[in-house]
PDB file of N, CA and C in Angstrom:
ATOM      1  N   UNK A   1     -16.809  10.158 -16.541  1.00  0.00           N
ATOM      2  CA  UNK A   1     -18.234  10.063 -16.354  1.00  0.00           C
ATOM      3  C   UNK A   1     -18.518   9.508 -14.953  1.00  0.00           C
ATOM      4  N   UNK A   2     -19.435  10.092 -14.195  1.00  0.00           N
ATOM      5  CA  UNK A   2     -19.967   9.513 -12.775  1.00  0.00           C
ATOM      6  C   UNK A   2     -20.929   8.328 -13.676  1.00  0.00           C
ATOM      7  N   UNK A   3     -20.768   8.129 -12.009  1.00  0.00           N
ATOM      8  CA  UNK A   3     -21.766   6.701 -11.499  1.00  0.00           C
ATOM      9  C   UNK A   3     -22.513   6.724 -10.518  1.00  0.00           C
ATOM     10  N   UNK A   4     -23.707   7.132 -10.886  1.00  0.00           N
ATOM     11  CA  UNK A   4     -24.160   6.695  -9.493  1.00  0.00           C
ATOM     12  C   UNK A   4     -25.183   5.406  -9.099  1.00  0.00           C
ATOM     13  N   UNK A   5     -24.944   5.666  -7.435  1.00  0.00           N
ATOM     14  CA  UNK A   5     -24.945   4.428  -7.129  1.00  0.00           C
ATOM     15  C   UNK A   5     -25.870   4.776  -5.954  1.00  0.00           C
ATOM     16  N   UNK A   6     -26.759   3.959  -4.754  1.00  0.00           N
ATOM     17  CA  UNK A   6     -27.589   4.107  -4.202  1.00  0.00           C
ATOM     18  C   UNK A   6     -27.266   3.655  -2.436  1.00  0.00           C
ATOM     19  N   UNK A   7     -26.457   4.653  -1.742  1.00  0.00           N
ATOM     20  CA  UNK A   7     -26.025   4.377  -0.350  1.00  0.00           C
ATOM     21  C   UNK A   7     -27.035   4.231   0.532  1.00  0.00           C
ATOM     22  N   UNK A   8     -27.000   2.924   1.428  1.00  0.00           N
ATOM     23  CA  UNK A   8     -28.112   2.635   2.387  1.00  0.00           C
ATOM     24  C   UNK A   8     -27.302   2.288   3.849  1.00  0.00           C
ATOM     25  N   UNK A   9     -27.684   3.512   4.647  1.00  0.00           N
ATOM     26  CA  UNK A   9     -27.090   3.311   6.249  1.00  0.00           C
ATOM     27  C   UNK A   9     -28.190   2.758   6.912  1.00  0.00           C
ATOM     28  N   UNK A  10     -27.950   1.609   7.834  1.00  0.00           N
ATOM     29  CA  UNK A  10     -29.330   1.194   8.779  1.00  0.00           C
ATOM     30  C   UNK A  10     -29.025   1.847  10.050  1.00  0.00           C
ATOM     31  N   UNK A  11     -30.547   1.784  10.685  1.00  0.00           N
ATOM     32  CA  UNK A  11     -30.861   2.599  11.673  1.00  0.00           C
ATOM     33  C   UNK A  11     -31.331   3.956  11.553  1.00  0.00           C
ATOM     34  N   UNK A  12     -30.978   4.851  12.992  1.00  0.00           N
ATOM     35  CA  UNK A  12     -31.305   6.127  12.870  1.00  0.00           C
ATOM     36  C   UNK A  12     -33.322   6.032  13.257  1.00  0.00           C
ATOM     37  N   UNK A  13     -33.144   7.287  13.670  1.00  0.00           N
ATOM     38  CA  UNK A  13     -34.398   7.809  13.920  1.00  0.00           C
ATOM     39  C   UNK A  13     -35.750   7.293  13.572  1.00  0.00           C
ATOM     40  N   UNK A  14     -35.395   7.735  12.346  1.00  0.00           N
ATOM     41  CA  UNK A  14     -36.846   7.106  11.263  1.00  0.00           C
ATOM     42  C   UNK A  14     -36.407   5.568  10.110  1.00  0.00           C
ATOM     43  N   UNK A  15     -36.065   4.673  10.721  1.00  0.00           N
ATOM     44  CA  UNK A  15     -35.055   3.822   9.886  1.00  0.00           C
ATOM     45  C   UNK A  15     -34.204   4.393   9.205  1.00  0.00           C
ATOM     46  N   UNK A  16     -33.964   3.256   8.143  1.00  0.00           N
ATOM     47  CA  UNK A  16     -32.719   3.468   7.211  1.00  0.00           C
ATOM     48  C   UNK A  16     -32.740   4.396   6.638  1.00  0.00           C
ATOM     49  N   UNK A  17     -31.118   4.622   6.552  1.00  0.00           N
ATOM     50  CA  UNK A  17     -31.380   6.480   5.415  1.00  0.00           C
ATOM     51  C   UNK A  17     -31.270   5.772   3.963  1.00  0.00           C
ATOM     52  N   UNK A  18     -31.234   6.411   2.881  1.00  0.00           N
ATOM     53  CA  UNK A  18     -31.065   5.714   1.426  1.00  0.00           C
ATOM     54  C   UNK A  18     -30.791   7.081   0.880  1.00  0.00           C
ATOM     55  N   UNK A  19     -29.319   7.595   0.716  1.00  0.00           N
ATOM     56  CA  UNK A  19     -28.897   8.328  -0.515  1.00  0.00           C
ATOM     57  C   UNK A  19     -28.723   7.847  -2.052  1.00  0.00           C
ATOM     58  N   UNK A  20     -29.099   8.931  -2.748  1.00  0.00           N
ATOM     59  CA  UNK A  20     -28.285   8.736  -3.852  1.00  0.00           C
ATOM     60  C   UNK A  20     -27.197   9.733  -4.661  1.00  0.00           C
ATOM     61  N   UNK A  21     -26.476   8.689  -4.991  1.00  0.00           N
ATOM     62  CA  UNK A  21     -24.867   9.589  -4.925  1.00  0.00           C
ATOM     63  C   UNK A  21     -24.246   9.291  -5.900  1.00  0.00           C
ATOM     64  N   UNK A  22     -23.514   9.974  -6.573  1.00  0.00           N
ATOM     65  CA  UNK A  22     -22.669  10.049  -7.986  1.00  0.00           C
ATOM     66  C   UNK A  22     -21.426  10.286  -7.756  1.00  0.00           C
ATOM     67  N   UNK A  23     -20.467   9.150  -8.123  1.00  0.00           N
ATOM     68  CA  UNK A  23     -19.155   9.073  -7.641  1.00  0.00           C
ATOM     69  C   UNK A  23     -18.711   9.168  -9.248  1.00  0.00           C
ATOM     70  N   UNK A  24     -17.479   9.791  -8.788  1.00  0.00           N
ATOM     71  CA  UNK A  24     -16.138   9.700 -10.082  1.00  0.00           C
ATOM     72  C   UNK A  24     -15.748   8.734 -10.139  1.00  0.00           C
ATOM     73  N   UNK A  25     -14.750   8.634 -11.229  1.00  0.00           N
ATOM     74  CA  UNK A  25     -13.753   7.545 -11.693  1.00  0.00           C
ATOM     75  C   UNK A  25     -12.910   7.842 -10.589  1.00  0.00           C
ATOM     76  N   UNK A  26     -12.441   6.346  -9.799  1.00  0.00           N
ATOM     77  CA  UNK A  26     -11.028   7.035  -9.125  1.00  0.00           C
ATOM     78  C   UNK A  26     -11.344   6.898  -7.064  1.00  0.00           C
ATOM     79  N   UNK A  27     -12.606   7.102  -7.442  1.00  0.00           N
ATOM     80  CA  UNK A  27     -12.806   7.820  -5.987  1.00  0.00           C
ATOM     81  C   UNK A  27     -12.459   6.411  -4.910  1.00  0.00           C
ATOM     82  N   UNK A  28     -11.762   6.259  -3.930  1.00  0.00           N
ATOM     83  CA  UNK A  28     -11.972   5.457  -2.943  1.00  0.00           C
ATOM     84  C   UNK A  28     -12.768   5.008  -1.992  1.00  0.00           C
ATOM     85  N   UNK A  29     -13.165   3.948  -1.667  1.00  0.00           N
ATOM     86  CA  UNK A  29     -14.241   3.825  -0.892  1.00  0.00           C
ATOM     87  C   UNK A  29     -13.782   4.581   0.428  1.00  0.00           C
ATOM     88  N   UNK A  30     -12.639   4.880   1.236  1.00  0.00           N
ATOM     89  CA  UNK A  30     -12.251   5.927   2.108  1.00  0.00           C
ATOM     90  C   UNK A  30     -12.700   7.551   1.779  1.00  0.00           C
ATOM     91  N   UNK A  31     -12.484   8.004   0.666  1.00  0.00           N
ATOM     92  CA  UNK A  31     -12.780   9.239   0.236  1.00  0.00           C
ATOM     93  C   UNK A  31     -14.566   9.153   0.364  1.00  0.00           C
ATOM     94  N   UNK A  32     -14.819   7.898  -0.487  1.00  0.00           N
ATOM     95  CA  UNK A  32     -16.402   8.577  -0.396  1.00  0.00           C
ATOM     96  C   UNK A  32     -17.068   8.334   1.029  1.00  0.00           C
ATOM     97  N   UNK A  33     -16.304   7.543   1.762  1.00  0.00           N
ATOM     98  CA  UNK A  33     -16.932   7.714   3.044  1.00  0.00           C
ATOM     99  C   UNK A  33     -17.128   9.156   3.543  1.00  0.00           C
ATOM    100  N   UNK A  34     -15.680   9.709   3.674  1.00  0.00           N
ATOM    101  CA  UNK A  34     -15.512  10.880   4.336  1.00  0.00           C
ATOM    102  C   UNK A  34     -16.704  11.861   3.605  1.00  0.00           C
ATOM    103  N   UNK A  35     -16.486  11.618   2.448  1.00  0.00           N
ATOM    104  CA  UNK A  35     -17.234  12.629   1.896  1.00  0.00           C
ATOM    105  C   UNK A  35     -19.007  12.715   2.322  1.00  0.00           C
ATOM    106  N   UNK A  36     -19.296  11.423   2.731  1.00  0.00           N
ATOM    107  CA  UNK A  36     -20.363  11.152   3.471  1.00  0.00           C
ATOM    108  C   UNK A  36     -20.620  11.303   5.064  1.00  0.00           C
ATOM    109  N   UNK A  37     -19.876  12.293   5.375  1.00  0.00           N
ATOM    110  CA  UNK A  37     -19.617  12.041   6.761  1.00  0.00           C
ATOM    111  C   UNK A  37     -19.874  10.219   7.919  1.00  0.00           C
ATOM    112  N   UNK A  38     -19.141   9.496   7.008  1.00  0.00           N
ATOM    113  CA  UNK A  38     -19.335   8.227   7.921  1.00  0.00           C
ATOM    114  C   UNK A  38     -17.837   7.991   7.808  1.00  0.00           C
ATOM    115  N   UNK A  39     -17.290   8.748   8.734  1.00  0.00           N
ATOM    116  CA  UNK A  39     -16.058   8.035   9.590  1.00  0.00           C
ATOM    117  C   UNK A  39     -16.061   6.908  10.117  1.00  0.00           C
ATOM    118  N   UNK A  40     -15.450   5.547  10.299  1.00  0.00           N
ATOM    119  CA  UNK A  40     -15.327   4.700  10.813  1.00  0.00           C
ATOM    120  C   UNK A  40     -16.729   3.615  10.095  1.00  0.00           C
ATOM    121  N   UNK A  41     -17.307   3.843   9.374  1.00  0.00           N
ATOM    122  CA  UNK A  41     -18.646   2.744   8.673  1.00  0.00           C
ATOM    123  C   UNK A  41     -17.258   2.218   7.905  1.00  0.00           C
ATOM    124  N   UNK A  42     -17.814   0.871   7.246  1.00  0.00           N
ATOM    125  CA  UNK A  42     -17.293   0.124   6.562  1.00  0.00           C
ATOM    126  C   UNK A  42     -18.197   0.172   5.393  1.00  0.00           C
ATOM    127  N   UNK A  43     -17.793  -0.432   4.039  1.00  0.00           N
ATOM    128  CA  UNK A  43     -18.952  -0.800   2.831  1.00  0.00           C
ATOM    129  C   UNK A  43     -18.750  -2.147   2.214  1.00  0.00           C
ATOM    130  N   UNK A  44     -19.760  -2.773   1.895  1.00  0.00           N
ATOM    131  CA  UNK A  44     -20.234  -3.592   0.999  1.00  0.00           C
ATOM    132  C   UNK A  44     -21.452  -3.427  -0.322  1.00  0.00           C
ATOM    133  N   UNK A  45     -21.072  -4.504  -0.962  1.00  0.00           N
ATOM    134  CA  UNK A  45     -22.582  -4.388  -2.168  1.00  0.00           C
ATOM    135  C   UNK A  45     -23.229  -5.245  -1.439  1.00  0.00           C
ATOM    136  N   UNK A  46     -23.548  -5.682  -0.605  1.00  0.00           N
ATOM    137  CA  UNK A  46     -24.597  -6.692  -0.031  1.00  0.00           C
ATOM    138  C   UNK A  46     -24.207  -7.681   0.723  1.00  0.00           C
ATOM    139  N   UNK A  47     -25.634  -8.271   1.372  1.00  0.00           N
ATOM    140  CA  UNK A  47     -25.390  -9.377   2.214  1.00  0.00           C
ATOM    141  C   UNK A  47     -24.314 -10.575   1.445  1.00  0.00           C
ATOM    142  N   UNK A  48     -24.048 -11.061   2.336  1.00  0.00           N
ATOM    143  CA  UNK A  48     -22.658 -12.231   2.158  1.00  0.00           C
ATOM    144  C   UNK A  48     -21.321 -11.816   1.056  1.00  0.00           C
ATOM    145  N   UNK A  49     -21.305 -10.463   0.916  1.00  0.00           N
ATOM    146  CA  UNK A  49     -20.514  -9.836   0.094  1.00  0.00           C
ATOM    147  C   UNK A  49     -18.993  -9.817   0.946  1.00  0.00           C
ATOM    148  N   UNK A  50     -17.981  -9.541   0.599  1.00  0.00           N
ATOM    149  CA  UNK A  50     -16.948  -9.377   1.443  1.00  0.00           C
ATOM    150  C   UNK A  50     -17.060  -7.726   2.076  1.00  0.00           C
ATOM    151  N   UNK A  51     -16.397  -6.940   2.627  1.00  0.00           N
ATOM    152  CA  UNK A  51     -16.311  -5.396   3.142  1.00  0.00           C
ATOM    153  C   UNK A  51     -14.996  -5.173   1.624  1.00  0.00           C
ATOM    154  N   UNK A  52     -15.648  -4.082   1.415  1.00  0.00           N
ATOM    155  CA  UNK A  52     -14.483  -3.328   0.756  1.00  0.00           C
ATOM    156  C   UNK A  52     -13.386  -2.663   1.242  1.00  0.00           C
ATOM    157  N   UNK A  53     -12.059  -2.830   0.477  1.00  0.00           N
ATOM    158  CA  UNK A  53     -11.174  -2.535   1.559  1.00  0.00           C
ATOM    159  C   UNK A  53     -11.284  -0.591   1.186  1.00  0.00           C
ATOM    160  N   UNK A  54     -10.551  -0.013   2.135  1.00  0.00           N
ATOM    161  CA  UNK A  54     -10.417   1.415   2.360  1.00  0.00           C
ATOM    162  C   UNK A  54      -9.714   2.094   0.864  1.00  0.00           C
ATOM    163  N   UNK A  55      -9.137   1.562   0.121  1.00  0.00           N
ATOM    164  CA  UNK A  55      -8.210   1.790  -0.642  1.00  0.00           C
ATOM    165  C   UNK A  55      -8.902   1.264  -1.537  1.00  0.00           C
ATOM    166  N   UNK A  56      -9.718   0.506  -2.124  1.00  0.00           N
ATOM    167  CA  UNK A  56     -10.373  -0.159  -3.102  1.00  0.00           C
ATOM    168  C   UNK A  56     -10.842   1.392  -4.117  1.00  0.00           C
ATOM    169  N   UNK A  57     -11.035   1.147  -5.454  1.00  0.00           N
ATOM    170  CA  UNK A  57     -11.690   1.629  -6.314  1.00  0.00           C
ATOM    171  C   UNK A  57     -13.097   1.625  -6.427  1.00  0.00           C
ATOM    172  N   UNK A  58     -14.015   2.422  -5.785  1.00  0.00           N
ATOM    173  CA  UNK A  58     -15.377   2.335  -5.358  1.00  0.00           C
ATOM    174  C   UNK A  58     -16.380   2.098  -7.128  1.00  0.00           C
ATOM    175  N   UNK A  59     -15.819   2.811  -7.757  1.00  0.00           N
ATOM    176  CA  UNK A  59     -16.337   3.236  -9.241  1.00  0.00           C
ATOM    177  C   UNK A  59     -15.976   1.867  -9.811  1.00  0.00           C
ATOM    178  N   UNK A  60     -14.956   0.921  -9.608  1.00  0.00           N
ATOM    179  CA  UNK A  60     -14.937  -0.261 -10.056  1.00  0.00           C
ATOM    180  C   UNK A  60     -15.826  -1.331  -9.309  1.00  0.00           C
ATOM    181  N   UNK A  61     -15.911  -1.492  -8.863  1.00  0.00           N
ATOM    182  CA  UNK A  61     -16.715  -1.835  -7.714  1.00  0.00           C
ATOM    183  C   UNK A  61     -18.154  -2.426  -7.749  1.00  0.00           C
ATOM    184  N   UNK A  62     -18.355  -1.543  -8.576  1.00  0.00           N
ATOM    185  CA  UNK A  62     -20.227  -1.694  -8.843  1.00  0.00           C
ATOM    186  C   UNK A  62     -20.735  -1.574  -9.959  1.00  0.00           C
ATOM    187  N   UNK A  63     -21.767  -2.607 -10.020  1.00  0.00           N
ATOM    188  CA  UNK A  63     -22.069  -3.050 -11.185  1.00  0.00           C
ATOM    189  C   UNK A  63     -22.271  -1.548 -12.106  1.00  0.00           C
ATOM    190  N   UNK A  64     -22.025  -1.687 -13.090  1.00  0.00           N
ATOM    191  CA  UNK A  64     -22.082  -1.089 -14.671  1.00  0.00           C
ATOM    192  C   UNK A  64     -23.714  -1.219 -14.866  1.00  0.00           C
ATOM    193  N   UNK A  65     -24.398  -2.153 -14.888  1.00  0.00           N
ATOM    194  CA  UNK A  65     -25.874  -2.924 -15.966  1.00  0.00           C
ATOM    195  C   UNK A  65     -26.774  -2.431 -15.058  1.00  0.00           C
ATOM    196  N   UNK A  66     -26.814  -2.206 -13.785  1.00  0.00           N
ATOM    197  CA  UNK A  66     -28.399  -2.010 -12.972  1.00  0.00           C
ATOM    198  C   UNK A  66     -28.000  -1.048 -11.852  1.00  0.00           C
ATOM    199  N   UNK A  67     -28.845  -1.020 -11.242  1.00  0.00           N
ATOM    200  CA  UNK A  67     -28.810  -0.167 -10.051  1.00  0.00           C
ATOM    201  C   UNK A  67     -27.932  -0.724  -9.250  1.00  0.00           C
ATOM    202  N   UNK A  68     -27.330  -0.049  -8.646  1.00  0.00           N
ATOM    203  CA  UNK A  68     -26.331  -0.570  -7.819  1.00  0.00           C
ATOM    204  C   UNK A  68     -26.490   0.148  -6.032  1.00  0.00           C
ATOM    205  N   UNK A  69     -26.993  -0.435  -5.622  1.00  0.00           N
ATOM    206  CA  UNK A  69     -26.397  -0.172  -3.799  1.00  0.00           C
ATOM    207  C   UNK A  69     -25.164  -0.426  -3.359  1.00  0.00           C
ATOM    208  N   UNK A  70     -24.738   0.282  -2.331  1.00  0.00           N
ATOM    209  CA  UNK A  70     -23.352  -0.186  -1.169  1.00  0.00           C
ATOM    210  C   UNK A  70     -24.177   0.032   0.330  1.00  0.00           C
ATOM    211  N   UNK A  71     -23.781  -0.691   0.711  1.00  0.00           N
ATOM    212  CA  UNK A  71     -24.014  -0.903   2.121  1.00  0.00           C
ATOM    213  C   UNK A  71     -23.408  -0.077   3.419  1.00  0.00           C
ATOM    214  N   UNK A  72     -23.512   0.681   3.877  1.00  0.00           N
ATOM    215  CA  UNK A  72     -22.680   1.077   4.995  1.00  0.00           C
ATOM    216  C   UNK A  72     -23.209   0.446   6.716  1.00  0.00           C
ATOM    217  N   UNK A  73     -22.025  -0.082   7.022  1.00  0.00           N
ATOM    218  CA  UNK A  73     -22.338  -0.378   8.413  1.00  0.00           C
ATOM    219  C   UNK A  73     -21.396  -0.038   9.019  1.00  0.00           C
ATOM    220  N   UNK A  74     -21.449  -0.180  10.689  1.00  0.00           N
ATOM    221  CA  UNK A  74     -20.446  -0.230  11.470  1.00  0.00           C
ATOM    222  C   UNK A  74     -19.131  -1.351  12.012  1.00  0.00           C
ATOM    223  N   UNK A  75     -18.407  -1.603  12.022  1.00  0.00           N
ATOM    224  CA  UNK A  75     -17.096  -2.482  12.312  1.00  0.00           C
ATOM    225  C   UNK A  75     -18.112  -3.582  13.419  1.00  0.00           C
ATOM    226  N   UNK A  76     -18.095  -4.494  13.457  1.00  0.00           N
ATOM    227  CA  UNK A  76     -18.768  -5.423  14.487  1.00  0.00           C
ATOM    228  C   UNK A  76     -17.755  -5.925  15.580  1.00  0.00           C
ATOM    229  N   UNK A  77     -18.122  -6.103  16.503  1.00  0.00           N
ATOM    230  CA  UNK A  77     -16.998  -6.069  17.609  1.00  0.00           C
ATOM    231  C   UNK A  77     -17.318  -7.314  18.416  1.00  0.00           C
ATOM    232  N   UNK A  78     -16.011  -8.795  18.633  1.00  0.00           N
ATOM    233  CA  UNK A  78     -16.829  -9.467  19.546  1.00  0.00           C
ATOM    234  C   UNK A  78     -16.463  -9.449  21.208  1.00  0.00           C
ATOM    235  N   UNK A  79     -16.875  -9.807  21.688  1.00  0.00           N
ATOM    236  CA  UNK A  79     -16.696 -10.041  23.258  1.00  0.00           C
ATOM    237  C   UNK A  79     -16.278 -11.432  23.853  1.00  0.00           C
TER     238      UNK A  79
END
């Protein structure tokens, strides 16, 4: 059974984009990137959340009981 769940990229044109997307059992947070064309974004469920690693179980991941968002951003870089 999918899950879906509610992807929010910031920025862009007209602000934030907000998909919604139905992942399998199984799927990796690497796979569903690609599958999103966001090469190189990272994900989280939210502010002060840790980043999910590449290999993580995306479908485990997120809550079961409510709506669920992931976060996509870019790698932060310091100087």
């Amino acid at each position: 059974m999918d899950r879906q769940i509610t992807l929010l990229i910031p920025g862009g044109a007209n602000g934030d984009v907000r998909r919604d997307v139905n992942i399998p059992q199984g799927m990796t947070v690497n796979a569903f990137l690609q599958g999103q064309n966001l090469n190189g974004y990272q994900l989280s469920t939210g502010a002060g959340h840790p980043l999910l690693a590449g290999t993580d179980d995306l479908f485990k991941q997120v809550d079961t009981d409510s709506a669920t968002k992931v976060y996509a951003t870019t790698p932060a870089t310091q100087g």
